[in-house]
PDB file of N, CA and C in Angstrom:
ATOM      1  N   UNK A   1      -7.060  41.555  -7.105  1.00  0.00           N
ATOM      2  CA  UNK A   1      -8.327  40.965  -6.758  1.00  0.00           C
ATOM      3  C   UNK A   1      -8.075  39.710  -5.924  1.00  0.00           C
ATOM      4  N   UNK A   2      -8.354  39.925  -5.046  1.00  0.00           N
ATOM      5  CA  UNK A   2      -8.515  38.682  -4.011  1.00  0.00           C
ATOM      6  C   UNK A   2      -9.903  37.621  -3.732  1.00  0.00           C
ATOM      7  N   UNK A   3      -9.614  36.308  -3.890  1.00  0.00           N
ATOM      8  CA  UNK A   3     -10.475  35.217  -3.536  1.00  0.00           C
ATOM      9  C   UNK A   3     -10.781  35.372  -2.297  1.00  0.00           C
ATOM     10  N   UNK A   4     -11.963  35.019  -2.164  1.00  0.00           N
ATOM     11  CA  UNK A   4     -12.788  34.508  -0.865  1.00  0.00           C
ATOM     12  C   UNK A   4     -11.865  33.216   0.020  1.00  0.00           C
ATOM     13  N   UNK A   5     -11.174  32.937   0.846  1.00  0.00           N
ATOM     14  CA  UNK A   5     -10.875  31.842   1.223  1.00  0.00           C
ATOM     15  C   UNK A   5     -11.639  30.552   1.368  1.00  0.00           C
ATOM     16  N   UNK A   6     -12.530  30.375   1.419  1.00  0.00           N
ATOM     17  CA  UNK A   6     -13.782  29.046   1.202  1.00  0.00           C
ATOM     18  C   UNK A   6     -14.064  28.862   0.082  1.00  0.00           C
ATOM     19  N   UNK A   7     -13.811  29.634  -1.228  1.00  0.00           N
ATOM     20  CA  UNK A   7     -13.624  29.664  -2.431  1.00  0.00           C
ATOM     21  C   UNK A   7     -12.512  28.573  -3.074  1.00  0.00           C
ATOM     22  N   UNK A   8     -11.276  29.206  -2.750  1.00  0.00           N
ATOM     23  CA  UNK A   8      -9.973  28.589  -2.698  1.00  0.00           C
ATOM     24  C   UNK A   8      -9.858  27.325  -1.772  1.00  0.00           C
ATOM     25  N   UNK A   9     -10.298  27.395  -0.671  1.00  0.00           N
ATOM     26  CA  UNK A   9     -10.281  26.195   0.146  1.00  0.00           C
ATOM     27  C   UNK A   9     -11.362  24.609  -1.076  1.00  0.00           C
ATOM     28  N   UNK A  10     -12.365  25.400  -1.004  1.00  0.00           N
ATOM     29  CA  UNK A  10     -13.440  24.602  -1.706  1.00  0.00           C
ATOM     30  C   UNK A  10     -12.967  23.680  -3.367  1.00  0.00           C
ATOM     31  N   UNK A  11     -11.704  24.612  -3.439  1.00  0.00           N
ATOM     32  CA  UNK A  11     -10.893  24.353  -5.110  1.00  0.00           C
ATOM     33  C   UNK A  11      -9.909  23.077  -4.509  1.00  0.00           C
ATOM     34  N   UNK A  12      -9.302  23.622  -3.337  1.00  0.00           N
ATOM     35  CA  UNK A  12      -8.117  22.333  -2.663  1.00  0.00           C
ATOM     36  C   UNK A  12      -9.127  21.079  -3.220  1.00  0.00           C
ATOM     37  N   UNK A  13     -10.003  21.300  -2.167  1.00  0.00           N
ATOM     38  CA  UNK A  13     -10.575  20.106  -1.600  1.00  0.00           C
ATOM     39  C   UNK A  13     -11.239  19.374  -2.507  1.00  0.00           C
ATOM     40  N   UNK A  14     -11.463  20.030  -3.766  1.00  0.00           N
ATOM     41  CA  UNK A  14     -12.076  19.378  -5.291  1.00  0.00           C
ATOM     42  C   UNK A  14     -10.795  19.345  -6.079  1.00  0.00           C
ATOM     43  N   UNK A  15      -9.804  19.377  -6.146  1.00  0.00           N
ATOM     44  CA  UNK A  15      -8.604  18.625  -6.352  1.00  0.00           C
ATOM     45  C   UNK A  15      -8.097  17.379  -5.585  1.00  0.00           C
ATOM     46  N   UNK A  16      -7.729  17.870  -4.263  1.00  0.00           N
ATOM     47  CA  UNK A  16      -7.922  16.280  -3.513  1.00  0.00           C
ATOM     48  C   UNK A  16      -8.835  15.674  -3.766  1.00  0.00           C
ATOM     49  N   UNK A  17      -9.963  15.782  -4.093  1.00  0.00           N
ATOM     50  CA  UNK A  17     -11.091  14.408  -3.823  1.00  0.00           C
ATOM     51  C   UNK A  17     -10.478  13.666  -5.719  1.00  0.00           C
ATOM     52  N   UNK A  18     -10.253  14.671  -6.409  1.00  0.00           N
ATOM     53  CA  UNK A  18     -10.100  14.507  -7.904  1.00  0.00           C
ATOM     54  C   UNK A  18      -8.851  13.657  -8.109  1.00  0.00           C
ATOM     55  N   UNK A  19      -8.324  14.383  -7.434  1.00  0.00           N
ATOM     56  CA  UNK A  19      -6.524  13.490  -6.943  1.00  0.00           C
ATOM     57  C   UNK A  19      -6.689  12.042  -6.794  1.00  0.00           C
ATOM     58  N   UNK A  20      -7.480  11.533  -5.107  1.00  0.00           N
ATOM     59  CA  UNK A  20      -7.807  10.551  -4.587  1.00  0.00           C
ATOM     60  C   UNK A  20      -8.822   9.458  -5.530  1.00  0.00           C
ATOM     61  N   UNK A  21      -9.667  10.169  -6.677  1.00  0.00           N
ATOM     62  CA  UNK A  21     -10.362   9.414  -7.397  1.00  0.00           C
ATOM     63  C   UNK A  21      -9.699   8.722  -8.569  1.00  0.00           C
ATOM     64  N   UNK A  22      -8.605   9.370  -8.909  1.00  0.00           N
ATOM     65  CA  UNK A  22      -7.567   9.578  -9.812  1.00  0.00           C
ATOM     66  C   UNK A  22      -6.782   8.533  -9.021  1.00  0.00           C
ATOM     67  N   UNK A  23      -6.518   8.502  -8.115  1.00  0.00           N
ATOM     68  CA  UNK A  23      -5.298   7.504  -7.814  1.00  0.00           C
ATOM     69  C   UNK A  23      -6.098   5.867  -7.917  1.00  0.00           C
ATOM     70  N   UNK A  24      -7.338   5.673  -7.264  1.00  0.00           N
ATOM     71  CA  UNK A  24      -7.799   4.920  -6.313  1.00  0.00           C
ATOM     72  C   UNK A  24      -8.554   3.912  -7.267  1.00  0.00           C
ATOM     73  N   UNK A  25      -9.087   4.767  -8.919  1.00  0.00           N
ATOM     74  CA  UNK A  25      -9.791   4.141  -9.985  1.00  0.00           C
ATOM     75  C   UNK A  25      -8.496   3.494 -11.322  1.00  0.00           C
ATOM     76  N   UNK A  26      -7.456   4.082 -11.521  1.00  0.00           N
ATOM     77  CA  UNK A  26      -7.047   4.402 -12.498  1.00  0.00           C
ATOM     78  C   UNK A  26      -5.718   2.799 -12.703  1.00  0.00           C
ATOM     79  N   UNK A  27      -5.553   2.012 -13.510  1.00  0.00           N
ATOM     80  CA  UNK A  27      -4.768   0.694 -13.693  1.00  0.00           C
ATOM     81  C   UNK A  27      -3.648   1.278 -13.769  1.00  0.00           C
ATOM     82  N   UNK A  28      -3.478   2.201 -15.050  1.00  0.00           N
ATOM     83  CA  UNK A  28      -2.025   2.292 -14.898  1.00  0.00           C
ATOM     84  C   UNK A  28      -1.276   3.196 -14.154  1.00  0.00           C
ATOM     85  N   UNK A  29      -0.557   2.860 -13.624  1.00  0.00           N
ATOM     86  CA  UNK A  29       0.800   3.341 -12.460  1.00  0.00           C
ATOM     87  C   UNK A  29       1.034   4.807 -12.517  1.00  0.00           C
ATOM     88  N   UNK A  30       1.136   4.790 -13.868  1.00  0.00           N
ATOM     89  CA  UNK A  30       1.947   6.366 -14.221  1.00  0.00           C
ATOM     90  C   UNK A  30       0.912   7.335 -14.130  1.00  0.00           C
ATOM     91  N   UNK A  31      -0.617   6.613 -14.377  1.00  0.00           N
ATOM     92  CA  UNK A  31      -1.901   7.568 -14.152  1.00  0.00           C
ATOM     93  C   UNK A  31      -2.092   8.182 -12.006  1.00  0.00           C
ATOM     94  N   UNK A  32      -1.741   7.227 -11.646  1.00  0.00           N
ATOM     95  CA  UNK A  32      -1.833   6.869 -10.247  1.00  0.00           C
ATOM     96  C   UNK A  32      -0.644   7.928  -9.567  1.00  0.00           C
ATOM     97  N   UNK A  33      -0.279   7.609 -10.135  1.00  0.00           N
ATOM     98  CA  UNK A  33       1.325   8.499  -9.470  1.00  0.00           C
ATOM     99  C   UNK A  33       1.192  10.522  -9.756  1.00  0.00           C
ATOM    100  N   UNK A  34       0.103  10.563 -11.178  1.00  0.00           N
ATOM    101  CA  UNK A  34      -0.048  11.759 -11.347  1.00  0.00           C
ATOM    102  C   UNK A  34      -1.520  12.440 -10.681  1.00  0.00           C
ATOM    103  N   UNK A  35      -2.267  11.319 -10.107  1.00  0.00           N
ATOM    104  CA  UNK A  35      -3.204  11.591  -8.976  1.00  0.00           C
ATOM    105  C   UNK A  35      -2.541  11.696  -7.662  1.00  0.00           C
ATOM    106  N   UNK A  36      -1.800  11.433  -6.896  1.00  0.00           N
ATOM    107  CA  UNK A  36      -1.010  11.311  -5.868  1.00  0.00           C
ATOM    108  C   UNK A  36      -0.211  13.140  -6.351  1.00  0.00           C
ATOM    109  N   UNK A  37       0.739  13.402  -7.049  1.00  0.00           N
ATOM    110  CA  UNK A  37       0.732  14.990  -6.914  1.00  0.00           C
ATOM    111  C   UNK A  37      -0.208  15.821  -7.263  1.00  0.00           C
ATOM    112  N   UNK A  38      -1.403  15.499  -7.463  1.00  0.00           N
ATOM    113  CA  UNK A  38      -2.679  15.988  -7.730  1.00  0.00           C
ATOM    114  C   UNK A  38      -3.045  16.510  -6.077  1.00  0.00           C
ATOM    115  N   UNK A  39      -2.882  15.545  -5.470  1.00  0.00           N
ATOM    116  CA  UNK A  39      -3.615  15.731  -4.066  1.00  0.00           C
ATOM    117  C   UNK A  39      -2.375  16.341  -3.429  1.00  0.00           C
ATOM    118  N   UNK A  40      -0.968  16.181  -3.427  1.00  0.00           N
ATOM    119  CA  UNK A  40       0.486  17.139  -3.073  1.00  0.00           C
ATOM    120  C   UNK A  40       0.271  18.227  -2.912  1.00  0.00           C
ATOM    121  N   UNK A  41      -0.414  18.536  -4.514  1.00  0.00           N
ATOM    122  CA  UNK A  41      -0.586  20.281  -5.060  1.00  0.00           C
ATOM    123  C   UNK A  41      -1.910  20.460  -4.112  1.00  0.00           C
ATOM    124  N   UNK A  42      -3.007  19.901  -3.945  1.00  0.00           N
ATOM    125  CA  UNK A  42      -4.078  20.451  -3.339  1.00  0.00           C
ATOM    126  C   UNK A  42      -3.743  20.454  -1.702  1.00  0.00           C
ATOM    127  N   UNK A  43      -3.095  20.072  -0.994  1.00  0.00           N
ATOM    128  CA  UNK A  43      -2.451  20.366   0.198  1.00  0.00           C
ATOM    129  C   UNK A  43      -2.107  21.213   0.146  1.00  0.00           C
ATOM    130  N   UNK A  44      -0.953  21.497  -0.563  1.00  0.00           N
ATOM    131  CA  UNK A  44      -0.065  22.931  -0.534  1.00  0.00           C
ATOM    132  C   UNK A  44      -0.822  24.000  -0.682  1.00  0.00           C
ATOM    133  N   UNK A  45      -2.057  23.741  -1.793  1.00  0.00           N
ATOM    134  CA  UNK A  45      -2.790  25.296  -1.663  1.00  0.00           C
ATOM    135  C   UNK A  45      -3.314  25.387  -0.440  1.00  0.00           C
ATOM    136  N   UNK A  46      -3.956  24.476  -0.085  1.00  0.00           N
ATOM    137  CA  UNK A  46      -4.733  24.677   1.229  1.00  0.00           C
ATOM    138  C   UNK A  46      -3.625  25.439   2.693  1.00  0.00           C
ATOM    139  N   UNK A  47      -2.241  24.662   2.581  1.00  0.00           N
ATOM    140  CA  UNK A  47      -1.472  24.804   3.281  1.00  0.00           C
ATOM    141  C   UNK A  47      -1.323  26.811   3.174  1.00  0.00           C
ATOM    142  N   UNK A  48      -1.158  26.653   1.996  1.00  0.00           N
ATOM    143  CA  UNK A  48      -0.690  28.716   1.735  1.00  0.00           C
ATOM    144  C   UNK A  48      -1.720  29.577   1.897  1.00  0.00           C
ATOM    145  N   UNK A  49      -3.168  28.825   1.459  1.00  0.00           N
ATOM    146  CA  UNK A  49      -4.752  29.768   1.671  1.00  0.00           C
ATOM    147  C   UNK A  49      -4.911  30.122   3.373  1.00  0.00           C
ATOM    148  N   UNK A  50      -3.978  29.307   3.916  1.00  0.00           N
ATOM    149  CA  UNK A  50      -4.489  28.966   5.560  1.00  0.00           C
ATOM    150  C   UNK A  50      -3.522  30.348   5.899  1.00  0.00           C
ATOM    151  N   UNK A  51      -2.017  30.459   5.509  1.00  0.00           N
ATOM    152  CA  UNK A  51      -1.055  30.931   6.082  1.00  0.00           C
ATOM    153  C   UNK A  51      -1.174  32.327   5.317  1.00  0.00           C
ATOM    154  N   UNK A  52      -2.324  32.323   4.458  1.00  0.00           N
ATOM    155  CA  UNK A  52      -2.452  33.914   3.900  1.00  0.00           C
ATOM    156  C   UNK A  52      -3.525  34.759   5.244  1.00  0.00           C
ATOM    157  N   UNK A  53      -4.330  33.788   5.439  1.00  0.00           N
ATOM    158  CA  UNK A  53      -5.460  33.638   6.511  1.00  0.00           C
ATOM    159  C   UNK A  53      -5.352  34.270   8.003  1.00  0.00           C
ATOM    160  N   UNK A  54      -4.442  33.646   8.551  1.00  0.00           N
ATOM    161  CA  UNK A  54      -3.483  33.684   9.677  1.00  0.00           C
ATOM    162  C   UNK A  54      -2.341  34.860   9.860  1.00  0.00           C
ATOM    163  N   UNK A  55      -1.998  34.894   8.541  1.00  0.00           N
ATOM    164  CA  UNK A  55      -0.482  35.914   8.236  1.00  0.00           C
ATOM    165  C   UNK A  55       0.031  35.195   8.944  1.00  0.00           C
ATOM    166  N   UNK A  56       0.768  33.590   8.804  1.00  0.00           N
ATOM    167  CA  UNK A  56       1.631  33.304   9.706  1.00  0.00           C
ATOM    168  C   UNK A  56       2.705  32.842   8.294  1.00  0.00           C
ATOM    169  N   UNK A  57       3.882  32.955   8.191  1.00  0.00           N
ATOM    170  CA  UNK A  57       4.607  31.968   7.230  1.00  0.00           C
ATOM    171  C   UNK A  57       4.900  30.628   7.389  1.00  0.00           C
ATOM    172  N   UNK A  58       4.241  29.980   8.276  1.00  0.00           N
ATOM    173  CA  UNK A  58       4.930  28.646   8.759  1.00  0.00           C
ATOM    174  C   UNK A  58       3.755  28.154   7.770  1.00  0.00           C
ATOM    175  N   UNK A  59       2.911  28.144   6.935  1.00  0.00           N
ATOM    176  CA  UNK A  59       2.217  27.086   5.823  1.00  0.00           C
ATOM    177  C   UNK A  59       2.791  27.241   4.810  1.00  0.00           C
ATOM    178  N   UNK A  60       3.649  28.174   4.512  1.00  0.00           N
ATOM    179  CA  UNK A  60       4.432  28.678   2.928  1.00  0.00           C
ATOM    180  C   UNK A  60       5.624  28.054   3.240  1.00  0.00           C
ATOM    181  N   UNK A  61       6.166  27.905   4.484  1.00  0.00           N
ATOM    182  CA  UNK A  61       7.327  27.316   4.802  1.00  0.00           C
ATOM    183  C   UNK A  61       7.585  25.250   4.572  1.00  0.00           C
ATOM    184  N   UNK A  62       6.497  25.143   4.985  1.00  0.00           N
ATOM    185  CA  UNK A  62       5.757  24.012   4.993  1.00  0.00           C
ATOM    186  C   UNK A  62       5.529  23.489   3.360  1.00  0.00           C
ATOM    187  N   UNK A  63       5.121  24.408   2.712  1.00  0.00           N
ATOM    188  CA  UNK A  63       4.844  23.885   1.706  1.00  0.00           C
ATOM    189  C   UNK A  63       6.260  23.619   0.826  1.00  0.00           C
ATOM    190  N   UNK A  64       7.115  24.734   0.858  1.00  0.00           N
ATOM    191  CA  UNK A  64       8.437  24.242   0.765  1.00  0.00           C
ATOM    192  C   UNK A  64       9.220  23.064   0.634  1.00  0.00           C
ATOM    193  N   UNK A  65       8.484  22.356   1.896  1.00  0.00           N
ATOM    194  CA  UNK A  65       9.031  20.823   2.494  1.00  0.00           C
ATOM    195  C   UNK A  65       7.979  19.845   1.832  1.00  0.00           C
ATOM    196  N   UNK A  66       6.939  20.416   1.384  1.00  0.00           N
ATOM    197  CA  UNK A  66       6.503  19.129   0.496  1.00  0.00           C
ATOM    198  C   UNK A  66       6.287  18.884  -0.578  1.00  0.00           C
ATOM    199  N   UNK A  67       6.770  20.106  -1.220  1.00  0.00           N
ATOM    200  CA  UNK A  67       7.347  20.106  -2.562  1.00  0.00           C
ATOM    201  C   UNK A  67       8.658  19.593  -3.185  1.00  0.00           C
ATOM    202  N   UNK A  68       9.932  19.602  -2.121  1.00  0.00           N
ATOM    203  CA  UNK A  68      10.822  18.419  -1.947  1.00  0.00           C
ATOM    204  C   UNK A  68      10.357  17.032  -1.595  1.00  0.00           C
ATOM    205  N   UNK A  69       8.932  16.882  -0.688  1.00  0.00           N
ATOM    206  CA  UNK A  69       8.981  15.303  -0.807  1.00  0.00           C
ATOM    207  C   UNK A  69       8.166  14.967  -2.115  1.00  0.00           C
ATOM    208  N   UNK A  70       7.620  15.914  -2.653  1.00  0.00           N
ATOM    209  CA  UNK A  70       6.898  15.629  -3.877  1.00  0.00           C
ATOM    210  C   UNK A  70       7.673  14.641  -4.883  1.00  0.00           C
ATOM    211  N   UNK A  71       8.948  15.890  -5.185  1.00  0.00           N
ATOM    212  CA  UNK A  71       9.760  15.573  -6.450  1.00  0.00           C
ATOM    213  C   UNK A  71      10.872  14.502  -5.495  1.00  0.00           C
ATOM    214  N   UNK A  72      11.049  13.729  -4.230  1.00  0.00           N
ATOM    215  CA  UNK A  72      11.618  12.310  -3.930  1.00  0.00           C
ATOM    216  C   UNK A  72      10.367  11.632  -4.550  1.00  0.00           C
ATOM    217  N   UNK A  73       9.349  11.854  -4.132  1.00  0.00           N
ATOM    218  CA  UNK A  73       8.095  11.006  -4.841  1.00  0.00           C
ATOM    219  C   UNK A  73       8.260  10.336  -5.642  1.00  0.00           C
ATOM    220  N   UNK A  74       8.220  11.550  -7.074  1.00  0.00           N
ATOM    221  CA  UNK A  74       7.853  11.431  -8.390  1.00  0.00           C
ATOM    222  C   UNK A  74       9.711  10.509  -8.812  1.00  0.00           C
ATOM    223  N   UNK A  75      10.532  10.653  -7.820  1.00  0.00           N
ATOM    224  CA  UNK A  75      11.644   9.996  -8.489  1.00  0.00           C
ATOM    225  C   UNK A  75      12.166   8.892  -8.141  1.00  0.00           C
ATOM    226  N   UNK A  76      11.441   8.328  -7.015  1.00  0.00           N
ATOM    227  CA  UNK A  76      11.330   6.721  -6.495  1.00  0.00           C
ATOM    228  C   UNK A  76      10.401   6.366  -7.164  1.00  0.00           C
ATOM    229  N   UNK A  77       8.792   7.253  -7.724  1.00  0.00           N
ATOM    230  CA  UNK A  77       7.579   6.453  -8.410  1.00  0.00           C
ATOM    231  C   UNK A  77       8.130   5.906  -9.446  1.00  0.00           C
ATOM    232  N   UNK A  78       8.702   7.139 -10.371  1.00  0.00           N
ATOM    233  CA  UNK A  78       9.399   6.567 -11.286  1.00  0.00           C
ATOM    234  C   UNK A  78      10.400   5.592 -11.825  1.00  0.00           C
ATOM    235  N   UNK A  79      11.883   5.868 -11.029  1.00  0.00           N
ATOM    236  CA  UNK A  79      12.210   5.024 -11.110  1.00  0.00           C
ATOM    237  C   UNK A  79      11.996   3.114 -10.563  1.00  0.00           C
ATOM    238  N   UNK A  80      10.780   3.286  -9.976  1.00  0.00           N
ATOM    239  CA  UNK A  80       9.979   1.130  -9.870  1.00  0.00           C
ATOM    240  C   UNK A  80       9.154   0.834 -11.035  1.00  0.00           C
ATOM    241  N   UNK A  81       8.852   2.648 -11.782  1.00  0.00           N
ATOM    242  CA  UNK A  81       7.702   2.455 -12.679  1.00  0.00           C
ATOM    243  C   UNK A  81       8.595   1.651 -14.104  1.00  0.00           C
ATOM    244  N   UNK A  82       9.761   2.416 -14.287  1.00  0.00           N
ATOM    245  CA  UNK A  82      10.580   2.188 -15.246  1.00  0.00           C
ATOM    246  C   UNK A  82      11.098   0.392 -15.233  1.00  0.00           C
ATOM    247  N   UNK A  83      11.205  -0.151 -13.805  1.00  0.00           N
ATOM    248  CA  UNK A  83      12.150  -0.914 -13.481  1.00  0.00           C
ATOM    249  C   UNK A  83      10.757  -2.022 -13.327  1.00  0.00           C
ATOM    250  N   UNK A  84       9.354  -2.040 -12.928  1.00  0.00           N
ATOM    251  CA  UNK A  84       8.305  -2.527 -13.395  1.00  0.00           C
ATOM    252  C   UNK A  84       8.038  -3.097 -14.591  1.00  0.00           C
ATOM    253  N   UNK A  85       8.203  -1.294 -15.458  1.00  0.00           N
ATOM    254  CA  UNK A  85       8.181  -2.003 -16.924  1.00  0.00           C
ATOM    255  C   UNK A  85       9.016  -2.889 -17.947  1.00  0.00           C
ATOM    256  N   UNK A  86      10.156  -2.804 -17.538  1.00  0.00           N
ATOM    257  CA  UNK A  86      10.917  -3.500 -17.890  1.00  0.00           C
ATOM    258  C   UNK A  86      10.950  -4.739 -17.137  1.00  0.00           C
ATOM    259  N   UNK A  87      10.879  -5.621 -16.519  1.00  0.00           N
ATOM    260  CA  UNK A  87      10.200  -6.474 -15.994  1.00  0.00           C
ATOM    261  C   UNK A  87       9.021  -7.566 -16.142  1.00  0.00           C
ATOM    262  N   UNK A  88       8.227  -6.653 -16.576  1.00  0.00           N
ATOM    263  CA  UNK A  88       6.726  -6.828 -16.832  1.00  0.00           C
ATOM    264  C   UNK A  88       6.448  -6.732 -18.208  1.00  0.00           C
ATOM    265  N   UNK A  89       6.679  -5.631 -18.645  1.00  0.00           N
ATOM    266  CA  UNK A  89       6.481  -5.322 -20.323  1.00  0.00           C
ATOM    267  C   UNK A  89       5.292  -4.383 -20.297  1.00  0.00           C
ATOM    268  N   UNK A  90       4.865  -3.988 -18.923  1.00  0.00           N
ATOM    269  CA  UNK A  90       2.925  -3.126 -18.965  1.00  0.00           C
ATOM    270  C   UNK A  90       3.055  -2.445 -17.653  1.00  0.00           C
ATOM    271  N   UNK A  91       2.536  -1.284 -18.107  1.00  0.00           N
ATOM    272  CA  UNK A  91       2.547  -0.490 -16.573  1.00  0.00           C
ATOM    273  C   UNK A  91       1.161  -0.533 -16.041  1.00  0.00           C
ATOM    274  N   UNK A  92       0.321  -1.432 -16.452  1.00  0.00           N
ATOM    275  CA  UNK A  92      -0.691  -2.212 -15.757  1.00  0.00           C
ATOM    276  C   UNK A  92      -0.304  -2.520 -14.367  1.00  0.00           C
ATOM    277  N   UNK A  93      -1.307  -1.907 -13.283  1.00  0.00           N
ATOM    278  CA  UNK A  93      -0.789  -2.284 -11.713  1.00  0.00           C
ATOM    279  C   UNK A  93      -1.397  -3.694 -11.330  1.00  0.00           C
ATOM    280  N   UNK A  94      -2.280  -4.544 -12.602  1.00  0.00           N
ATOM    281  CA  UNK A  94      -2.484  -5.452 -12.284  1.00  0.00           C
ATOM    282  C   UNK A  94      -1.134  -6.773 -12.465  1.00  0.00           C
ATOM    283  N   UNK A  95      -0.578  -6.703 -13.162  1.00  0.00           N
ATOM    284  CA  UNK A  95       0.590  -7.207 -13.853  1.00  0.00           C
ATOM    285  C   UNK A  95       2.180  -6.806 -12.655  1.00  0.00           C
ATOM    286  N   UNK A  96       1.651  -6.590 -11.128  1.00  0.00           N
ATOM    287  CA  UNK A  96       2.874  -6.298 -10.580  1.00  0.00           C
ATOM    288  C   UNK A  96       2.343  -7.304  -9.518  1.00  0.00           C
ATOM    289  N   UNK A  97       2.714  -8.275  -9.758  1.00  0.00           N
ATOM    290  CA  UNK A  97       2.870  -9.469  -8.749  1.00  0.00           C
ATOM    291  C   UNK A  97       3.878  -9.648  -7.873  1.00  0.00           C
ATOM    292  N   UNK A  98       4.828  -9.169  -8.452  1.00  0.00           N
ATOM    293  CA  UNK A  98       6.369  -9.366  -8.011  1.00  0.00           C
ATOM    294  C   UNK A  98       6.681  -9.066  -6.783  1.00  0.00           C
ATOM    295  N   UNK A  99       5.808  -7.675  -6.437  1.00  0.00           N
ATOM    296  CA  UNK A  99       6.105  -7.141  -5.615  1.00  0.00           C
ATOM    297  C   UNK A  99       5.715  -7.389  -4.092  1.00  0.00           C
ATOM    298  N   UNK A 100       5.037  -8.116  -4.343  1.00  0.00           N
ATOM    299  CA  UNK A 100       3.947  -8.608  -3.272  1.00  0.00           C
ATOM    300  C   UNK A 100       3.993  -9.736  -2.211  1.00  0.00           C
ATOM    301  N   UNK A 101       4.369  -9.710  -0.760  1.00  0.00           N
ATOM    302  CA  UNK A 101       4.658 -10.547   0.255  1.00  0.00           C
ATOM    303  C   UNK A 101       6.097 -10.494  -0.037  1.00  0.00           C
TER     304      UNK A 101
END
C-alpha cells in the first residue's frame, strides 16, 4: 500500500515545524538538540518521498550524507552538553554564559 506523496510530504513538514518548535521553545540543551534531529529526520523523509517521486536515487543518496552529519551532530552536541554540565552543574541554556563573545 502506497501513500499519497502530499500525504507524506505534509508528515515531513509537521515534523519540521514540530522539530523547529522543539528546538526554538525548549531551556534545556539536551531537549533542543533532540528537536534539531527531529527536523534531520523530517528532511530526509522529504529528501526520499521526492526521489521515490522522480525515480531518481540522488535523494536516498543524499540522505545517506545527512545521516552521517546527523550522528557528527549528536556527537559534538553532546560532547559541549556533557562538558557544559560539568562546568555549570545545569543543562539549562540559560546558565551557558561562558560561551558567549
Amino acid at each position: 500500500m502506497n501513500a499519497p506523496y502530499g500525504h507524506v510530504l505534509l508528515l515531513a513538514v509537521s515534523l519540521f515545524l514540530l522539530g523547529a518548535v522543539s528546538a526554538a521553545l525548549r531551556r534545556n540543551l539536551f531537549l533542543v538538540l533532540v528537536g534539531v534531529e527531529v527536523m534531520l529526520n523530517a528532511a530526509g523523509l522529504a529528501f526520499v518521498v521526492a526521489a521515490l517521486r522522480w525515480r531518481q536515487p540522488d535523494g536516498q543518496a543524499f540522505v545517506l550524507f545527512l545521516l552521517a552529519v546527523a550522528a557528527a551532530e549528536v556527537a559534538v552536541g553532546l560532547a559541549l552538553l556533557v562538558y557544559g554540565h560539568r562546568r555549570t552543574g545545569s543543562v539549562d541554556s540559560d546558565r551557558y554564559t561562558a560561551l558567549r563573545g
